[in-house]
C-alpha atoms as a PDB file:
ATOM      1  CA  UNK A   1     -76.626  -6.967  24.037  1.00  0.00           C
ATOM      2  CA  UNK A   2     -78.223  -4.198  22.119  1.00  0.00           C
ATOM      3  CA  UNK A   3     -76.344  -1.269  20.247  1.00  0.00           C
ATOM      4  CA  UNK A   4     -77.914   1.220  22.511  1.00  0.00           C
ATOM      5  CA  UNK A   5     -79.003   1.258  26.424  1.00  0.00           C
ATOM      6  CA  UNK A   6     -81.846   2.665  27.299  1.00  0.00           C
ATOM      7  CA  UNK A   7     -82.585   5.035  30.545  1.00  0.00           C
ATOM      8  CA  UNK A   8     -85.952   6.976  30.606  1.00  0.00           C
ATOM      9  CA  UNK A   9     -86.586   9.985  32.504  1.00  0.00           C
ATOM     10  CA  UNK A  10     -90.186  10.854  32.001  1.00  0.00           C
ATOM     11  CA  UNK A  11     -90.858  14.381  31.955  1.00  0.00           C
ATOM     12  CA  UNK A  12     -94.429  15.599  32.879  1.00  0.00           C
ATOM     13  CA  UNK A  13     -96.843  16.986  30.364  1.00  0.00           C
ATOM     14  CA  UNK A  14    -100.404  17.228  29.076  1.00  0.00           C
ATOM     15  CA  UNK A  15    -100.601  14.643  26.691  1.00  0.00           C
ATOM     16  CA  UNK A  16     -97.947  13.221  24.433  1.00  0.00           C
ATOM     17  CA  UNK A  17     -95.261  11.608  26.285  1.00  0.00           C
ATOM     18  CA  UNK A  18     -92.196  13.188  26.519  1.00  0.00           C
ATOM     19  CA  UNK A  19     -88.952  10.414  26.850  1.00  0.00           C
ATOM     20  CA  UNK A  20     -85.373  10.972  27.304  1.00  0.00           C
ATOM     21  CA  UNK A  21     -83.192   8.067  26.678  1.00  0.00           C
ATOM     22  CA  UNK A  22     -79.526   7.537  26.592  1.00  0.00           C
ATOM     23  CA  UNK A  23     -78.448   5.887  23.069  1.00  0.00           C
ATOM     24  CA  UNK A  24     -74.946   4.211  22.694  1.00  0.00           C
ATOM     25  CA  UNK A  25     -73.116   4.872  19.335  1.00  0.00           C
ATOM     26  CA  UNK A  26     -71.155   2.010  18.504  1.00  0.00           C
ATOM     27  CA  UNK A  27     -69.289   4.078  15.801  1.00  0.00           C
ATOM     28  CA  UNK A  28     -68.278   6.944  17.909  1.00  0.00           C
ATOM     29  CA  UNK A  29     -68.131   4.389  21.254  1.00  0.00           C
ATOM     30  CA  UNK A  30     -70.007   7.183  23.191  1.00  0.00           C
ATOM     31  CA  UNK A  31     -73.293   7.699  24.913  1.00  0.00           C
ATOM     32  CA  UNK A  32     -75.846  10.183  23.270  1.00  0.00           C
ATOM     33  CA  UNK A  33     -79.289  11.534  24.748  1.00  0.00           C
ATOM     34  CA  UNK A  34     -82.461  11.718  22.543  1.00  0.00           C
ATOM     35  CA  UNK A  35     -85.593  12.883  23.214  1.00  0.00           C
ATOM     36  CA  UNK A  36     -88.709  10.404  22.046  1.00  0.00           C
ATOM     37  CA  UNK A  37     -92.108  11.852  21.778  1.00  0.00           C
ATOM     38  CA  UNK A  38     -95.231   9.597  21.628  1.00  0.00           C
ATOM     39  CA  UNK A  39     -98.582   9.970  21.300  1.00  0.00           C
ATOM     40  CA  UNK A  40    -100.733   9.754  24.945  1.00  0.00           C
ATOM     41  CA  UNK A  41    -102.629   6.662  23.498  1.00  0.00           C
ATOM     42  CA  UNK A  42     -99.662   5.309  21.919  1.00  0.00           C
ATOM     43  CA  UNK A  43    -100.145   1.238  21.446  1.00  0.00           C
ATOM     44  CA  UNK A  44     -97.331  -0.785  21.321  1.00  0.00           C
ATOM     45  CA  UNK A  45     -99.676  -3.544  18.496  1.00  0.00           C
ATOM     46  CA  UNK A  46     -99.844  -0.321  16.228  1.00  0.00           C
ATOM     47  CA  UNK A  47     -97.295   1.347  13.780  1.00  0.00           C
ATOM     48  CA  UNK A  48     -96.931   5.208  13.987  1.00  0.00           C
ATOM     49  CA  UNK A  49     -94.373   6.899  11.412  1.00  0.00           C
ATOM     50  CA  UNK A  50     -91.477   8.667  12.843  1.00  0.00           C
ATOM     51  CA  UNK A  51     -90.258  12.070  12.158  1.00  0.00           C
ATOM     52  CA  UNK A  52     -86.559  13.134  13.217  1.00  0.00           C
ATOM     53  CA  UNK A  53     -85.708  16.667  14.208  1.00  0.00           C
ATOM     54  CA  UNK A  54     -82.117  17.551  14.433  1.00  0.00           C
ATOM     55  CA  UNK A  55     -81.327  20.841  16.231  1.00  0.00           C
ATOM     56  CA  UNK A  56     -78.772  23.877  15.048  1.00  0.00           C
ATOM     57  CA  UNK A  57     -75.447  24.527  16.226  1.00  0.00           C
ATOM     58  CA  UNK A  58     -74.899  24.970  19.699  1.00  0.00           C
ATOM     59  CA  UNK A  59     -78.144  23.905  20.542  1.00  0.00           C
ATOM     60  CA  UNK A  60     -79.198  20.108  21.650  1.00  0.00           C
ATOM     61  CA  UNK A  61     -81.808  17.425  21.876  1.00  0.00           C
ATOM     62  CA  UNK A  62     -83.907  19.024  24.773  1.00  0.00           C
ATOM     63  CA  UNK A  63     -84.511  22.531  22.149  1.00  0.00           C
ATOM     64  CA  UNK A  64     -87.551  21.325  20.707  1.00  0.00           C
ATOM     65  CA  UNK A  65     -89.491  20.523  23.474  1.00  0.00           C
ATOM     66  CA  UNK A  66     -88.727  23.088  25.036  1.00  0.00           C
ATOM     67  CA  UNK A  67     -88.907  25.994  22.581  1.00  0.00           C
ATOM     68  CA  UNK A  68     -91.386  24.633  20.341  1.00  0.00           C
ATOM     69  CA  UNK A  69     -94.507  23.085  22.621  1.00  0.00           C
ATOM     70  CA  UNK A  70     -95.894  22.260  18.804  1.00  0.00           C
ATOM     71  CA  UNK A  71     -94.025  19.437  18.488  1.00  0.00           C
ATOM     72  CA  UNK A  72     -95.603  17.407  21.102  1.00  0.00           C
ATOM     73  CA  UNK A  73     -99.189  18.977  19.854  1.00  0.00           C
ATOM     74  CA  UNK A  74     -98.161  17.235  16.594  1.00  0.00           C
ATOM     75  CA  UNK A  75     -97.607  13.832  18.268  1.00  0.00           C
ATOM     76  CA  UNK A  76    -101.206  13.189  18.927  1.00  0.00           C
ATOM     77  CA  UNK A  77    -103.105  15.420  16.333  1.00  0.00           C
ATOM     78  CA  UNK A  78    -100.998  13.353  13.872  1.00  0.00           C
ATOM     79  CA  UNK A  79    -100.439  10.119  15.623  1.00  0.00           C
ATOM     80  CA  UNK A  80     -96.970  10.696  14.818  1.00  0.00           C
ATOM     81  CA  UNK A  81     -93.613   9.465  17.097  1.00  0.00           C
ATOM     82  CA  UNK A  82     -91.302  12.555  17.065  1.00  0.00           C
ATOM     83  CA  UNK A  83     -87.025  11.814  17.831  1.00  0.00           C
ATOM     84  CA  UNK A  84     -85.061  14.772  18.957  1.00  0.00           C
ATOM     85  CA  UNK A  85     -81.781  13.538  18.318  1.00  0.00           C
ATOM     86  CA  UNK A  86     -78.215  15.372  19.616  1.00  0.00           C
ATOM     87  CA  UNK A  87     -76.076  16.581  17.139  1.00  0.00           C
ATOM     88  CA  UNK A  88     -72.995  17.366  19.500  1.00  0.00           C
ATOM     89  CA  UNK A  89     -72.265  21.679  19.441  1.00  0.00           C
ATOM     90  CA  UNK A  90     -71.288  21.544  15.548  1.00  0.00           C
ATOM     91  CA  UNK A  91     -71.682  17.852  13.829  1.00  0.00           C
ATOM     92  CA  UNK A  92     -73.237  19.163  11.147  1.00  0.00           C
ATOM     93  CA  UNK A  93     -74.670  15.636  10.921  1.00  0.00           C
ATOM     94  CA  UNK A  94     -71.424  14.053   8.472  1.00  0.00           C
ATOM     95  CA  UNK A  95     -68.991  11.259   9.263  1.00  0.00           C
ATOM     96  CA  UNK A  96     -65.823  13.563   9.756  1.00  0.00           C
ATOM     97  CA  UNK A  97     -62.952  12.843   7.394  1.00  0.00           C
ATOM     98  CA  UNK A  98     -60.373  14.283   9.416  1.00  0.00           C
ATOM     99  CA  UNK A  99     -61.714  12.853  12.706  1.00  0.00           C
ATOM    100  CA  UNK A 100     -62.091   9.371  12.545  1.00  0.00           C
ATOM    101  CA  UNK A 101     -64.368  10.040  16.130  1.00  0.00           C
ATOM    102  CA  UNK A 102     -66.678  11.916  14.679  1.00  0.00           C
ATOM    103  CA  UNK A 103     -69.380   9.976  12.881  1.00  0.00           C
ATOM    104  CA  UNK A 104     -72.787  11.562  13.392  1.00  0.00           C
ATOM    105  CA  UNK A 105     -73.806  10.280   9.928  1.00  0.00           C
ATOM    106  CA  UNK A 106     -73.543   7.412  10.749  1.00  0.00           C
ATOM    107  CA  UNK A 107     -75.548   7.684  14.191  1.00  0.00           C
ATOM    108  CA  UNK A 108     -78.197   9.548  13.213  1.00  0.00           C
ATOM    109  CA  UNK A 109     -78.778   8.038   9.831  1.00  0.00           C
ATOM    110  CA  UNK A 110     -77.995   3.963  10.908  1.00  0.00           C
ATOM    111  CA  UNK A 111     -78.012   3.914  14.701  1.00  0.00           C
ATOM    112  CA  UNK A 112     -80.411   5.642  15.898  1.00  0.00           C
ATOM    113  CA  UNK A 113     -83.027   4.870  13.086  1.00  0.00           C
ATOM    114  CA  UNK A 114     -82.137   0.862  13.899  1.00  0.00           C
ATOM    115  CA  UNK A 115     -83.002   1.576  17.344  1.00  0.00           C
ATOM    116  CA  UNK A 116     -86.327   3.405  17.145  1.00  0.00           C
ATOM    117  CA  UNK A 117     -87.196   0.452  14.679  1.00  0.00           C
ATOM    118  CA  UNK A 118     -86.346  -1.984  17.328  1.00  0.00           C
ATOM    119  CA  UNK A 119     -87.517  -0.175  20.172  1.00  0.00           C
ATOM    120  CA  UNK A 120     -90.639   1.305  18.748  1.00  0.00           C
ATOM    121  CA  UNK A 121     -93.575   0.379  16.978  1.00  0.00           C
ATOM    122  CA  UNK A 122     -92.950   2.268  13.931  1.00  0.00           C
ATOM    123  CA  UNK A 123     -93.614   2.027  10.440  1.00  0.00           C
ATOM    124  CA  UNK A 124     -90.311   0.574   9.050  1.00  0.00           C
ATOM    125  CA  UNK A 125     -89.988   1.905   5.981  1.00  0.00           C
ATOM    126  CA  UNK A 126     -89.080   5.504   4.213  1.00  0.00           C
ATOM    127  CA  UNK A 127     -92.713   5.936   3.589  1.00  0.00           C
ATOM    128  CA  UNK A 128     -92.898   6.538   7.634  1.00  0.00           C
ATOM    129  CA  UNK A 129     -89.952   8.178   8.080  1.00  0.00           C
ATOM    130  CA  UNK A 130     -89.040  12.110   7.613  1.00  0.00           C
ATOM    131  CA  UNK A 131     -86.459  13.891   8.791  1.00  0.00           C
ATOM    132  CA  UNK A 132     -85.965  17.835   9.103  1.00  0.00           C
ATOM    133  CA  UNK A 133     -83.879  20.578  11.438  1.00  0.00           C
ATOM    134  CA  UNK A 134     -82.879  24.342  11.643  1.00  0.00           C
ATOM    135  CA  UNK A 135     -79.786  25.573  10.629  1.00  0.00           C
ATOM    136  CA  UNK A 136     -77.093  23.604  11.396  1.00  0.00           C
ATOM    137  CA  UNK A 137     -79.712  21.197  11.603  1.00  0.00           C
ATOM    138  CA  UNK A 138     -81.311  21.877   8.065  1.00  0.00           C
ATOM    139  CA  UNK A 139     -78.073  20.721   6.503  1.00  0.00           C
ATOM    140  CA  UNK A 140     -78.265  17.839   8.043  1.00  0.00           C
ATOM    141  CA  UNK A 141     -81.733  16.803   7.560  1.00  0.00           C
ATOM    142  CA  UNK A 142     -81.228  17.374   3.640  1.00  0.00           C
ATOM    143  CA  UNK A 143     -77.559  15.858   3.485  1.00  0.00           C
ATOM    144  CA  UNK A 144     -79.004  12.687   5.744  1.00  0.00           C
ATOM    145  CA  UNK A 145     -81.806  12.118   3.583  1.00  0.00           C
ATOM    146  CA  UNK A 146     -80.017  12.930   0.175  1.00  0.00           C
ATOM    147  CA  UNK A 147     -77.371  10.148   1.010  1.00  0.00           C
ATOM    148  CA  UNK A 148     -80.159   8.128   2.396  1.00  0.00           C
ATOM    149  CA  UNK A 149     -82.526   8.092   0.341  1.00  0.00           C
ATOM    150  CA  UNK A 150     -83.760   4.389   1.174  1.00  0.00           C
ATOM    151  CA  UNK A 151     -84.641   5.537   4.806  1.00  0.00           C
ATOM    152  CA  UNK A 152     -86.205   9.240   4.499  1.00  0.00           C
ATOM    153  CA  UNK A 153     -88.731   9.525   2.394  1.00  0.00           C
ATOM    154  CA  UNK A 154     -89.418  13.250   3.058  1.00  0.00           C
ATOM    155  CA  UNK A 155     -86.921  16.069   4.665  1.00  0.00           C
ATOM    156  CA  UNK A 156     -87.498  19.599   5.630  1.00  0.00           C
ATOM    157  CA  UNK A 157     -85.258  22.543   5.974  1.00  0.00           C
ATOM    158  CA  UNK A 158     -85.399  26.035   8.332  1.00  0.00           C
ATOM    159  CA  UNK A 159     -83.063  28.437   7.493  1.00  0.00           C
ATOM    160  CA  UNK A 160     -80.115  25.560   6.423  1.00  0.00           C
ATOM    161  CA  UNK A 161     -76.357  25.795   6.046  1.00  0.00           C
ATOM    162  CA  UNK A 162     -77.291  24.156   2.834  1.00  0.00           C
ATOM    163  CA  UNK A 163     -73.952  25.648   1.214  1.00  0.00           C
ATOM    164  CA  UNK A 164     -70.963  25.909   3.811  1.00  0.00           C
ATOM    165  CA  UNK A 165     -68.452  26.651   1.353  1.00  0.00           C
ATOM    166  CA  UNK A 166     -68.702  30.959   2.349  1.00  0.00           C
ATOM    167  CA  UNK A 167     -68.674  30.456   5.656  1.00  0.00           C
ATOM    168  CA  UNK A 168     -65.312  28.455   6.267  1.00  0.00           C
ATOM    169  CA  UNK A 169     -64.228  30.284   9.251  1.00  0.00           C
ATOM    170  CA  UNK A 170     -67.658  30.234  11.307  1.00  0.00           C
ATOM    171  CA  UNK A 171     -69.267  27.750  13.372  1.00  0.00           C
ATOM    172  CA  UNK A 172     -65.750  25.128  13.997  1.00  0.00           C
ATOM    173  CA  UNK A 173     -66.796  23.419  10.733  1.00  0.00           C
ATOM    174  CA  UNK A 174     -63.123  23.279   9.891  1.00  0.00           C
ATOM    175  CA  UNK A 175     -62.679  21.275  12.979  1.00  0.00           C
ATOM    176  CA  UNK A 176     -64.445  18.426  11.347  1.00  0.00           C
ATOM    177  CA  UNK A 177     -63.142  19.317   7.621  1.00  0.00           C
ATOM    178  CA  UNK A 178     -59.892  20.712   8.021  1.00  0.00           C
ATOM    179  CA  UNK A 179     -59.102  23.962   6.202  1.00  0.00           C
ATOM    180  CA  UNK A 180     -60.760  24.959   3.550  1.00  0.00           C
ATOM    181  CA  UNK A 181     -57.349  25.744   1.740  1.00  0.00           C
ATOM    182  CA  UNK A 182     -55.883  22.499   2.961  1.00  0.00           C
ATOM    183  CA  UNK A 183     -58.824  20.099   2.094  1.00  0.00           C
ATOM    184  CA  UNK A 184     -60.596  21.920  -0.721  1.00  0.00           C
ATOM    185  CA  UNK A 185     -62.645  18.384  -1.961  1.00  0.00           C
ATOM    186  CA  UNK A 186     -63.868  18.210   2.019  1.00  0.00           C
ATOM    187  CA  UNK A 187     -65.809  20.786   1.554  1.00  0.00           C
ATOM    188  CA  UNK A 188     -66.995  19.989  -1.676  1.00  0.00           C
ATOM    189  CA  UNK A 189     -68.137  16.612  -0.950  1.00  0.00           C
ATOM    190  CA  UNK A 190     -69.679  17.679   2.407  1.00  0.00           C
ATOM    191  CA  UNK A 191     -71.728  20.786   1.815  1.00  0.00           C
ATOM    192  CA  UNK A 192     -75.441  19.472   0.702  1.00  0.00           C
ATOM    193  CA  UNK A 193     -76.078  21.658  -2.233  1.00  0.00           C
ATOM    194  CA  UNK A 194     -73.109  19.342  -4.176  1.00  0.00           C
ATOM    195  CA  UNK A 195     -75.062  16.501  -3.259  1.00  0.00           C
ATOM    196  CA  UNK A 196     -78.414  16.804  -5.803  1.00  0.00           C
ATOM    197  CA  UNK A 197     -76.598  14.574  -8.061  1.00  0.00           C
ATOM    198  CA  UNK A 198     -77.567  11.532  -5.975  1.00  0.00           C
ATOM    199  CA  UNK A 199     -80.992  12.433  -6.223  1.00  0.00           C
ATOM    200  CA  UNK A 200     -82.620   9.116  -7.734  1.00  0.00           C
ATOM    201  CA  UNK A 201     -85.486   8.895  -9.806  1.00  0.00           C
ATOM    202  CA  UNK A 202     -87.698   8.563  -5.999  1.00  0.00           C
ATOM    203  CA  UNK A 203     -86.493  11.349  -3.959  1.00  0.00           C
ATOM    204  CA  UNK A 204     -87.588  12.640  -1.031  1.00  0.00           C
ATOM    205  CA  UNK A 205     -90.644  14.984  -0.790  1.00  0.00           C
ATOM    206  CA  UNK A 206     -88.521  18.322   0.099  1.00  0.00           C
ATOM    207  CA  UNK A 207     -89.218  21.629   1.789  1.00  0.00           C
ATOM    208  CA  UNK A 208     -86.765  24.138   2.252  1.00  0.00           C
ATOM    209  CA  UNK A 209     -87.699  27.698   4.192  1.00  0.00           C
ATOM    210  CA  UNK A 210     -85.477  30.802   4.692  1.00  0.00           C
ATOM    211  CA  UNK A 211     -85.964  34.592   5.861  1.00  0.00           C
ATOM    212  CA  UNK A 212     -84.861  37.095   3.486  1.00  0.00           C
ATOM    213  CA  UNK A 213     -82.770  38.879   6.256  1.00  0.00           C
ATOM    214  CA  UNK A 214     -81.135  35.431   6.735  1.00  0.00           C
ATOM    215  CA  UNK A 215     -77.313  35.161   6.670  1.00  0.00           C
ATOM    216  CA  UNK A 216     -78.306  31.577   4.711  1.00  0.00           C
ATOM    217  CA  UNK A 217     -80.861  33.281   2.528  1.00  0.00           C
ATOM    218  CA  UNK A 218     -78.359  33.683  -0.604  1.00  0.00           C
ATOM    219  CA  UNK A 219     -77.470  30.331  -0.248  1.00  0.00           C
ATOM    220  CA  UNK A 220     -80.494  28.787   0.470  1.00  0.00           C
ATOM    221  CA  UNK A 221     -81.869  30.584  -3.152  1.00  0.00           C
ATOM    222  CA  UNK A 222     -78.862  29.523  -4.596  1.00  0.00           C
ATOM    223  CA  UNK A 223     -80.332  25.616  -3.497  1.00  0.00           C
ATOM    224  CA  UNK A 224     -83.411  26.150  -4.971  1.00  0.00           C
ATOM    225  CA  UNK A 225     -82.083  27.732  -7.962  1.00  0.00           C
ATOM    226  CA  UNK A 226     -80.357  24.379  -8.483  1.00  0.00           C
ATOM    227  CA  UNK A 227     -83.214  21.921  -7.562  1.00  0.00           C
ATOM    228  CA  UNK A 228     -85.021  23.775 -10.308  1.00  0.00           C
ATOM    229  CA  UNK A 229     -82.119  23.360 -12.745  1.00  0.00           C
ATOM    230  CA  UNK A 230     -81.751  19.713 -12.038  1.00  0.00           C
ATOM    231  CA  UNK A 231     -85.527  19.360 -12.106  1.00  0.00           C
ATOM    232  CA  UNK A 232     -85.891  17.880  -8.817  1.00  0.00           C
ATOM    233  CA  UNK A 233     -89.431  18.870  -7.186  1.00  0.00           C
ATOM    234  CA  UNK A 234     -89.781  21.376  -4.387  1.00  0.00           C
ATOM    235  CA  UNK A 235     -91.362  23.748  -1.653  1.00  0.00           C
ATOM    236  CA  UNK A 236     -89.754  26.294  -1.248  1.00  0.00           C
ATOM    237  CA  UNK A 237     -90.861  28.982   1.107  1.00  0.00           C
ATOM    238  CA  UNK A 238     -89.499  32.845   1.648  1.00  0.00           C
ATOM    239  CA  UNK A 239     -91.076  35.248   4.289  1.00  0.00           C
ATOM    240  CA  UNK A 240     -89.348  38.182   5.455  1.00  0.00           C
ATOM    241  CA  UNK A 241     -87.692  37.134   8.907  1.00  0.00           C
ATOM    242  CA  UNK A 242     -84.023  36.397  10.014  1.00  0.00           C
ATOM    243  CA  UNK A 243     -82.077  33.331  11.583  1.00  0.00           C
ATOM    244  CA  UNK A 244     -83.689  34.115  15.126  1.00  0.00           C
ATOM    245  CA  UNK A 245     -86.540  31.817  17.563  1.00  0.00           C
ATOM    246  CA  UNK A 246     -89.250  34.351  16.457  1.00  0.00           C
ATOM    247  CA  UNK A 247     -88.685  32.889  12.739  1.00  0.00           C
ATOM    248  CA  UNK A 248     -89.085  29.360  13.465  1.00  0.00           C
ATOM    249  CA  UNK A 249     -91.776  29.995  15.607  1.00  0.00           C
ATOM    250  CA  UNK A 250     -93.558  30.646  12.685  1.00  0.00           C
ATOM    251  CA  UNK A 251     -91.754  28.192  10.071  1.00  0.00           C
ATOM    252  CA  UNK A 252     -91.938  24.846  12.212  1.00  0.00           C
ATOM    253  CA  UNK A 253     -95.361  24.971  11.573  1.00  0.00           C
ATOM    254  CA  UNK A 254     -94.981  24.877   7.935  1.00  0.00           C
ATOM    255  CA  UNK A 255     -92.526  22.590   8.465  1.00  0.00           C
ATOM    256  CA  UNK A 256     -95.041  20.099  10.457  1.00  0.00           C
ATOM    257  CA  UNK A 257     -98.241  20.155   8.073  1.00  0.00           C
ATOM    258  CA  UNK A 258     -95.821  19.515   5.216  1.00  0.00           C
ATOM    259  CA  UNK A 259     -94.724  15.808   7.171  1.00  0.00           C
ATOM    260  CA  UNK A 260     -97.967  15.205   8.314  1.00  0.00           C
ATOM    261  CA  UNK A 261     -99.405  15.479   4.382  1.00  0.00           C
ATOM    262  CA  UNK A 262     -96.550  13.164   3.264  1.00  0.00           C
ATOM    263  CA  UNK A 263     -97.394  10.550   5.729  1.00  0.00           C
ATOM    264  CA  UNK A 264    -100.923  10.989   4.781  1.00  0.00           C
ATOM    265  CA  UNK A 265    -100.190  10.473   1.151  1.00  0.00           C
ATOM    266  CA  UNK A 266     -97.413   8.006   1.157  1.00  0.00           C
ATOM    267  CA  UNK A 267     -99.374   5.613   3.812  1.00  0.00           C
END
């Protein structure tokens, strides 16, 4: 029997096809929903890339449809399959080192990209896959694709945790960490801005967008500051807006053209 199960609940809409299905984790031996976009005229003897979106804390899988109708615009001005995947109230998208149940890594990185390559018909390869998210969820897409580099070829950032380190008290991160004073390397080894250093000689295409009135704007400058230093190619984008709906509004289409050019160059 497959890894996953799948249960569709098709939601109407205009065009692109809107699919909620219930994934099984083997590695955290729980049920997970994701949302699945497809193009209307999708075609099961085609290959479509895929692009993964992972939502910010508190939120979950249904967010995107349903505060950004862009995304499943994109699907079929792009011929693109879109995969909201669930992130839990504060994953932050690592394999926990404290709790051996919490392995969203591992899910959204192996699992779920197995299963859309099974289930789909998807270009299997990094040059069809991208991955990118908002806060919470910007961490994640850069810390996924930065310790999988083989499977994203591109990943996009709005307004990212990309440095947890000052914020050790917000946002339960120490749940999945353990104290910052306790487990000092946790937080080292887990906060994306420590993880450049993997960057191999074919990295991902990157994008990385912040408000200036952001809590995560010093942080996310800080990032780019360091890309620069280590010589690692970049977009980096700064407009004056804050960690708020009305900011991504405007950034997720940024955020969209910039995966839709790397699929058109890369395939």
């Amino acid at each position: 029997m497959s890894a996953f199960t799948i249960l569709i609940a098709r939601q109407p809409v205009q065009a692109a096809k809107v699919d909620t299905v219930t994934t099984y984790s083997n590695a955290m031996q729980k049920s997970i929903k994701v949302v699945v976009i497809t193009p209307d005229n999708y075609d099961k003897h085609k290959t479509y890339p895929v692009l993964y979106i992972l939502h910010g804390y508190g939120g979950n899988y249904a967010g995107w449809v349903s505060d950004f109708p862009v995304v499943k615009d994109f699907a079929d001005d792009h011929q693109t399959i879109l995969v909201c995947a669930d992130g839990g109230v504060s994953s932050w998208y690592f394999d926990s080192p404290v709790d051996s149940a919490w392995k969203y890594e591992t899910y959204v990185a192996i699992e779920l990209v197995s299963w859309i390559d099974r289930t789909y018909a998807t270009i299997k390869s990094k040059k069809g896959r991208a991955i990118m998210g908002l806060s919470m969820g910007g961490h994640g897409a850069l810390y996924l694709a930065f310790k999988h580099q083989e499977v994203f070829g591109a990943a996009g950032s709005m307004s990212g945790g990309v440095d947890i380190r000052p914020f050790p008290e917000n946002w339960n991160i120490s749940d999945k960490l353990g104290k910052i004073k306790e487990h000092p390397n946790n937080w080292e080894e887990h906060t994306v801005i420590n993880l450049i250093g993997l960057l191999g000689k074919d990295y991902p295409a990157l994008l990385i967008d912040c408000g200036t009135s952001d809590f995560f704007y010093k942080v996310n400058v800080d990032f780019h500051n360091k890309l620069l230093e280590n010589h690692i190619s970049h977009d980096f984008i700064v407009r004056d807006g804050g960690h708020d709906l009305f900011y991504w509004t405007n950034a997720i289409d940024y955020q969209l053209l910039f995966m839709h050019l790397y699929f058109r160059k890369s395939l």
